[in-house]
Every structure is written in C-alpha cells, then in structure tokens.
Protein backbone atom coordinates (compact mmCIF):
# COMPACT_ATOMS: atom_id res chain seq x y z
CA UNK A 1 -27.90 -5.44 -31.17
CA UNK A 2 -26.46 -4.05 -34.66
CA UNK A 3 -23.07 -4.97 -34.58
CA UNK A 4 -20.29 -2.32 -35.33
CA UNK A 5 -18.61 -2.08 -38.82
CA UNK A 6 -15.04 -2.08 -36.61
CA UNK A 7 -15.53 -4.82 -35.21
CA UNK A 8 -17.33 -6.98 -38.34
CA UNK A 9 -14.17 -6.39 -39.80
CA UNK A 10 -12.53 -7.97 -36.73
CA UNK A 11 -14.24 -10.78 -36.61
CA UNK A 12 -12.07 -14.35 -36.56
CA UNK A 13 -12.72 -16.34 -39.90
CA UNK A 14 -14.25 -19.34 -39.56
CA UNK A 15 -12.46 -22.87 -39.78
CA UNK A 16 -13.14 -24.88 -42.22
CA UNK A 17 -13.94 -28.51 -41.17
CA UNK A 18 -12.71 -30.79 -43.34
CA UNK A 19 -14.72 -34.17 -43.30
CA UNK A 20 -12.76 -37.44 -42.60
CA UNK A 21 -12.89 -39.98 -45.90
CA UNK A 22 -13.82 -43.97 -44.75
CA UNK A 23 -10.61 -45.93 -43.83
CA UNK A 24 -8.53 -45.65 -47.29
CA UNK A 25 -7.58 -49.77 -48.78
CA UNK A 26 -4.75 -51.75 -46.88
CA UNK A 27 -1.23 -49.74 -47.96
CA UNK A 28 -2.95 -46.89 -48.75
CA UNK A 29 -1.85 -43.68 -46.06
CA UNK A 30 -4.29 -41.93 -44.76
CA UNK A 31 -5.06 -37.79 -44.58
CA UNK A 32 -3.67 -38.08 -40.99
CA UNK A 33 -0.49 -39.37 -42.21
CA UNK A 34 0.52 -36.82 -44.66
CA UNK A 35 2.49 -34.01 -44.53
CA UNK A 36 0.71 -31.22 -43.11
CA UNK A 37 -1.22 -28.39 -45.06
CA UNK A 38 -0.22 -24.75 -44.68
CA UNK A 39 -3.82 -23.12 -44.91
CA UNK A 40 -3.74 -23.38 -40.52
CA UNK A 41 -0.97 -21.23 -40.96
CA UNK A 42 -2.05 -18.81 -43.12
CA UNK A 43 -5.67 -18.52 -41.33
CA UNK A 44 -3.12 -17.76 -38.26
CA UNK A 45 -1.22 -15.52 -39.73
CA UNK A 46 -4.38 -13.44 -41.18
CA UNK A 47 -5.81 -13.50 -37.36
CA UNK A 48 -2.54 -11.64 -36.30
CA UNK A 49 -2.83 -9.03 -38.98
CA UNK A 50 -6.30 -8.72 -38.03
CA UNK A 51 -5.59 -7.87 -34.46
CA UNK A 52 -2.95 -5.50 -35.33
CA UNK A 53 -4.96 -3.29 -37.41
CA UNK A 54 -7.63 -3.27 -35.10
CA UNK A 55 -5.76 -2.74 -32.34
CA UNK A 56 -3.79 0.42 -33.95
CA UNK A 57 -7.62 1.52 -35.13
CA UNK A 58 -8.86 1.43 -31.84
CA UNK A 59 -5.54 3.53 -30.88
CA UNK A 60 -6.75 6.39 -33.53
CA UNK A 61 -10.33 5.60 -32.91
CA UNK A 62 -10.61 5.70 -28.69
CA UNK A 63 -10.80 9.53 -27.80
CA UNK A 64 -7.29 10.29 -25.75
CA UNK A 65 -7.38 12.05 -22.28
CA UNK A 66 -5.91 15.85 -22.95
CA UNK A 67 -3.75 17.18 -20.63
CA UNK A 68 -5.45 19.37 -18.07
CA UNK A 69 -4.18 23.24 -18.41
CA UNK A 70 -1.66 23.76 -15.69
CA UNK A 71 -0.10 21.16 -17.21
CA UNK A 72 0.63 21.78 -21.00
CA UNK A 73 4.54 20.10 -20.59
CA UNK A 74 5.82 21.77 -23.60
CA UNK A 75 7.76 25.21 -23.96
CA UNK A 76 5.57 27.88 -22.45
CA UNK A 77 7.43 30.05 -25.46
CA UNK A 78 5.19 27.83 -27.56
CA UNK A 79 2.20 29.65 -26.51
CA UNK A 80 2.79 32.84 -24.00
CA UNK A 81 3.30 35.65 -25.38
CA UNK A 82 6.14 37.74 -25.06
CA UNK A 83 7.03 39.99 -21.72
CA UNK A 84 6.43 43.83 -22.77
CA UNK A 85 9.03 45.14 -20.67
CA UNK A 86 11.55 42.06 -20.30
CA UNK A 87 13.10 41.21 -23.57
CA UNK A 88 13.76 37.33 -23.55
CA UNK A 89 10.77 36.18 -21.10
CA UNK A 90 7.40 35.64 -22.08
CA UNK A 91 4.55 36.61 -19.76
CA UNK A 92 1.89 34.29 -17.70
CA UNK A 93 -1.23 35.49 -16.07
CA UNK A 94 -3.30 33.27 -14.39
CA UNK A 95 -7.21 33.14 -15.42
CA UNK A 96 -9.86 30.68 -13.95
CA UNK A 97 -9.31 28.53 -16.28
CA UNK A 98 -5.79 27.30 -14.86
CA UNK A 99 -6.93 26.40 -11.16
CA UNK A 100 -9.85 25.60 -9.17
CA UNK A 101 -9.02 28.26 -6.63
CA UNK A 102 -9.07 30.80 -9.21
CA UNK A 103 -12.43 29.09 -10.64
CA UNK A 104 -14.10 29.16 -6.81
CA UNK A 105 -12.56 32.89 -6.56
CA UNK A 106 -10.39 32.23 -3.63
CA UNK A 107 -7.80 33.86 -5.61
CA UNK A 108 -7.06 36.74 -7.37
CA UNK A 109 -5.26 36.80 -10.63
CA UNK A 110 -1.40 36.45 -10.67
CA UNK A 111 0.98 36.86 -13.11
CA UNK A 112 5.24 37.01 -13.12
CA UNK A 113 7.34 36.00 -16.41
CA UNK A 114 9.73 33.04 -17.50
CA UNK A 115 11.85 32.42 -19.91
CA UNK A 116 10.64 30.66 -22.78
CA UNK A 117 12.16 27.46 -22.16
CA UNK A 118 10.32 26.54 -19.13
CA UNK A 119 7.26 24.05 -18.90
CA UNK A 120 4.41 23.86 -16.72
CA UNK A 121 4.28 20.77 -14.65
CA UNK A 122 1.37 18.98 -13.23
CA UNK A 123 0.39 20.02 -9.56
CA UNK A 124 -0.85 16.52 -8.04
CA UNK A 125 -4.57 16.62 -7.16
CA UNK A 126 -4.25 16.33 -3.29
CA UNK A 127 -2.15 19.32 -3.27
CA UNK A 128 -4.03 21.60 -5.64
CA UNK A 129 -6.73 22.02 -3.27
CA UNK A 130 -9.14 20.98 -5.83
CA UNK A 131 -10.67 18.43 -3.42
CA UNK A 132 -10.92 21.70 -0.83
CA UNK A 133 -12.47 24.51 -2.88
CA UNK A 134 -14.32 27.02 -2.32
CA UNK A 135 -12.95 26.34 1.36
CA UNK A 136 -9.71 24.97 2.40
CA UNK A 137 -8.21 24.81 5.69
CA UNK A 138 -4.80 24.55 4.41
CA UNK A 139 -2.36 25.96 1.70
CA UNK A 140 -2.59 24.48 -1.58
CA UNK A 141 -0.50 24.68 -4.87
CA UNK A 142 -1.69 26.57 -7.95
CA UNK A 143 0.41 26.31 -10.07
CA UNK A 144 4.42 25.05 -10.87
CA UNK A 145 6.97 25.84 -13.73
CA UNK A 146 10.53 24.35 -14.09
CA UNK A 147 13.51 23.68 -16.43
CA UNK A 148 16.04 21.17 -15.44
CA UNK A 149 18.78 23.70 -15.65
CA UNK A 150 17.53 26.93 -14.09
CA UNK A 151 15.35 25.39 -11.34
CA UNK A 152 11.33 25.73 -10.69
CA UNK A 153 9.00 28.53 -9.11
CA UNK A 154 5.11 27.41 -8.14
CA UNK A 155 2.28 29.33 -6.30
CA UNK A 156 1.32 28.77 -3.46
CA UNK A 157 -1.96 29.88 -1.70
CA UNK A 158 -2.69 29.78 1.85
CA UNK A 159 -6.42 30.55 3.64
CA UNK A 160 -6.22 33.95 5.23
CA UNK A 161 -7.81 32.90 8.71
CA UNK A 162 -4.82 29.90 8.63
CA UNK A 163 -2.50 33.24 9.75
CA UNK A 164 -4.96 35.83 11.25
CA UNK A 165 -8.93 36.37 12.42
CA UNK A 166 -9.18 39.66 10.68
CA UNK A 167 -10.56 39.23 7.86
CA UNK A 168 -9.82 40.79 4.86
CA UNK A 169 -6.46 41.41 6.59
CA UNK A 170 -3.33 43.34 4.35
CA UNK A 171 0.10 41.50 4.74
CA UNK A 172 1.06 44.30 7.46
CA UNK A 173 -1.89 42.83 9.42
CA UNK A 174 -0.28 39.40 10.20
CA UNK A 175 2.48 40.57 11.10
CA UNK A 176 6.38 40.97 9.94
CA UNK A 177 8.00 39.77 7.19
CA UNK A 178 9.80 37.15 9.79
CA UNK A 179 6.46 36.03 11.48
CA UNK A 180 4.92 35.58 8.08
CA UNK A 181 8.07 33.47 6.93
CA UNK A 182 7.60 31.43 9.73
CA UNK A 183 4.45 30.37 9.34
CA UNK A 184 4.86 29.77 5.60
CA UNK A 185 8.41 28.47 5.52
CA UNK A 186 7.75 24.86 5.63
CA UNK A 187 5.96 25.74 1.97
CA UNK A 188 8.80 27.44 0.92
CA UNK A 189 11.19 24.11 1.23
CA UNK A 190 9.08 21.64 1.10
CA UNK A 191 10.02 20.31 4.78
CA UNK A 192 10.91 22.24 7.77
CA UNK A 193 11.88 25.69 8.59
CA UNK A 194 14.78 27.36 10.43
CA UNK A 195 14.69 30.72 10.92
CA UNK A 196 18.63 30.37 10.88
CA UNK A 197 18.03 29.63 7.04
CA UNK A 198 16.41 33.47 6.30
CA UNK A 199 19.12 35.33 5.22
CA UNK A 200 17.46 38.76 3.54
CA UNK A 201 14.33 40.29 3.96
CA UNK A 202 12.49 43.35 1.63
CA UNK A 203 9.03 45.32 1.64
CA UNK A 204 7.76 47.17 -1.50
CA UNK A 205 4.79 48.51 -2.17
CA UNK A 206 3.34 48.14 -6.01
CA UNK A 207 -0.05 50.16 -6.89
CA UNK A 208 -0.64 49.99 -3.14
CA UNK A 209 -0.35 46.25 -2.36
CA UNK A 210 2.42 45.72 0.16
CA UNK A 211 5.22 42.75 -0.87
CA UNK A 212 7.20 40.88 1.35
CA UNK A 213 10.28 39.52 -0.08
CA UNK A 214 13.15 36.82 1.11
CA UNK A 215 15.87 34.84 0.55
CA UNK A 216 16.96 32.01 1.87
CA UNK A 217 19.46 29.30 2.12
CA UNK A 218 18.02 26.40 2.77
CA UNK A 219 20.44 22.80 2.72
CA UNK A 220 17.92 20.75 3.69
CA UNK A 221 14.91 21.54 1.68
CA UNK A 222 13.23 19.67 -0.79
CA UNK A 223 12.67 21.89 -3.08
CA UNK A 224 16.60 23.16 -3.42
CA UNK A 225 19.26 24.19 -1.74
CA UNK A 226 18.60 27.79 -2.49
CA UNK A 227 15.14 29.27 -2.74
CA UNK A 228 13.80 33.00 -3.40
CA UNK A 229 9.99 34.06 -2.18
CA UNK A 230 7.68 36.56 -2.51
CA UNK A 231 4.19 36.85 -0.73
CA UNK A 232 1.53 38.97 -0.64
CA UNK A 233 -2.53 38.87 0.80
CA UNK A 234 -5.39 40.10 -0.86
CA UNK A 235 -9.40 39.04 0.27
CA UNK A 236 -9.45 35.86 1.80
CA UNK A 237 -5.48 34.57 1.07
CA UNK A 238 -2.14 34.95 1.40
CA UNK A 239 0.00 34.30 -1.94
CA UNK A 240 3.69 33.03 -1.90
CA UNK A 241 5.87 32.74 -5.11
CA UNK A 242 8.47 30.72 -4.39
CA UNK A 243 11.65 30.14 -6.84
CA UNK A 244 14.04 27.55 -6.25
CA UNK A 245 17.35 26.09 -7.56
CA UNK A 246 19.98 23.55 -6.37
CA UNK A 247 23.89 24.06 -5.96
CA UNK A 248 24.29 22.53 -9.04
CA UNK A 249 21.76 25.49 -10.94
CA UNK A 250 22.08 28.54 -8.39
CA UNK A 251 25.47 29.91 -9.68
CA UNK A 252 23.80 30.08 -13.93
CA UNK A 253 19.97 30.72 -13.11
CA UNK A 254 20.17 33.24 -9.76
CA UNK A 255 19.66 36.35 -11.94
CA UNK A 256 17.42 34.77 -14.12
CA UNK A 257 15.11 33.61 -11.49
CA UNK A 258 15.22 36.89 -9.51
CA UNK A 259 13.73 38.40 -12.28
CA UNK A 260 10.88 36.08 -12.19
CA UNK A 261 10.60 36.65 -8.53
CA UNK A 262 10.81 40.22 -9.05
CA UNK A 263 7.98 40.15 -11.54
CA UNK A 264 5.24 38.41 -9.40
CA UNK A 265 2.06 40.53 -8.97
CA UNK A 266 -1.19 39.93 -8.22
C-alpha cells in the first residue's frame, strides 16, 4: 500500500547502532564508562517535535463535524435579517431545512421574531422527534432560542390525533383554551401542570387561523418560574410557542418576550 506523504514525514528516525570496540588494554575506560552522548537526546527531542506538528496537521487536516442548523450558537443578529415591522428584532421563519418535522411535512412553516442577541440552542435528538418522523405518537421539540438574561422560547409540536379523532381538526375543534392547556401544560413547564398555575387566557384570529393564548405562573416548572404560550393547529398538529423566564429575568425581559409571543404565526 503507497504510504501517505503525512505520515512519511512522521515517520520515527531510525537509531543508529553503534558497534561495541574489543575490550580496550588494562587502564584503559571503556565506551560504557564515559560520560554520556547527547545525540539520544536530541533524536528525542526531534520525535516530540515530530508528533506535535503532526498532530496539529491532522487537527487542520481531519474534516470537523459542523454544527447541525437549529443549532448555529452564535447571535441570530449574525445572520437573520431584520423584523419589517419591529424595529430592534430580527425575524425567523422556519424552512425544512431546520427540522425533520418540517422535512417529513408534519409541520407547517412558523415564524415569530427575537432580538438579535439570542442564539439557537441544540434540541437533543430524542426530543426532536427525529427518531419519530413522518409519524410520532408524541410531542416533539422543533426548535429552541435563549439568552441568559431574557429567558428562552422553543416550539413545540404535538400529533393532532394525541388531542382529538377528527382529523384535520381547527383549535376550536379540541376544545377550549383550558382543555387544550391541559393537555399540553406539562410541555409548557417542563414537568407537571396545575390548572391553579393558568392565570390569563386570549383567542385571536389572524388571516383566519384561530390562536389560543396564556399565561401562566408556574413555581415549579422547569423551564421558569414564569412562562407565556401560544398554540395553534393546522393539518395533522397542534403548535405551541412557549416563552419562558425565571424571577431573576421576568421583571427586564416580560415585554420583550411578549412581543415574541405575540409575533408567532404559522
């Protein structure tokens, strides 16, 4: 097998044997009894040098894993462009591209604006329903945003026949606002639900797809302390936007992520 010019260069250099003279006269030392010669050293010391620069080759040379989409961890001012109508957010809409449920067509486009500072964050692979597609029998995460100081919002995307037999069904077709938030609560905090914890409720109707919108107070959730939602259902799923903050964040970021809830489409 031709060997590869990388590793030629890497090769260890070979030692030189030095032959061992007859016994020298009586009085005489021997080659084992002088002082010993630095050229081990320096053979040892190129070796190292060796390995380091093939080592930091290989680094440059080895193709690196990119980062899938939904999970681009850097400024999504960096590349979103800005919000028409919302001076100081920029504006996401999902395309198939960003999740396999949007890939499999399990869910329509979505879109809702951030503020520039905000990153996309990984959605772990047994939640994102990627294992699942094109049919899951449980809600999945598409995708999640955050900033340390404002809080997080993600997506997430339940099967239609989890909540009702009719297919095709509107949001009015399952059922209140309340029976809905019951049902999708425990995705809301990341735990449990307590309908003690709803503490507003809204409809709206945009372009003639119905909204339902809360918000809750919620002490014990995972996800925060205080959390916003909005959910809709269009062909085969129901789609909750959920915003979320703790103490700590709630009394800076409230208005700012209202607006994001407020935004959410699909």
């Amino acid at each position: 097998m031709a060997s590869s010019p990388l590793f030629t260069s890497l090769r260890l250099p070979v030692p030189t044997i030095i032959p061992r003279c007859a016994s020298p006269p009586h009085g005489v030392p021997s080659a084992d009894d002088a002082v010993p010669r630095p050229a081990p050293l320096v053979a040892a010391a190129s070796h190292r040098r060796e390995l380091v620069v093939g080592a930091a080759l290989t680094a440059v040379l080895l193709p690196r894993a990119p980062l899938p989409a939904q999970a681009r961890e850097v400024a999504v001012g960096t590349y979103l462009p800005p919000a028409p109508s919302n001076p100081g957010f920029v504006f996401f809409r999902a395309t198939p591209k960003d999740t396999p449920a949007l890939r499999a067509g399990n869910v329509e486009p979505y879109e809702f604006i951030l503020p520039p500072t905000w990153k996309q964050t990984r959605v772990a692979n047994i939640l994102s329903g990627n294992y699942c597609q094109p049919k899951c029998a449980e809600p999945w995460v598409e995708v999640k945003f955050e900033d340390e100081k404002q809080g997080k919002v993600q997506v997430v995307a339940s099967p239609l026949i989890r909540l009702t037999n009719k297919p095709n069904a509107t949001i009015e077709d399952i059922g209140s606002p309340e029976r809905l938030i019951a049902s999708l609560g425990p995705f809301v905090t990341g735990n449990t639900f307590d309908s003690d914890e709803l503490v507003d409720t809204n409809v709206e109707n945009v372009d003639g797809q119905t909204y339902y919108s809360y918000v809750l107070e919620t002490p014990l959730a995972l996800t925060g302390s205080h959390n916003l939602a909005k959910a809709t259902a269009k062909g085969s799923t129901v789609v909750l936007f959920v915003a979320s903050a703790n103490d700590k964040q709630w009394p800076a970021s409230q208005k700012v992520l209202k607006a994001i809830v407020d935004s959410f489409q699909i």
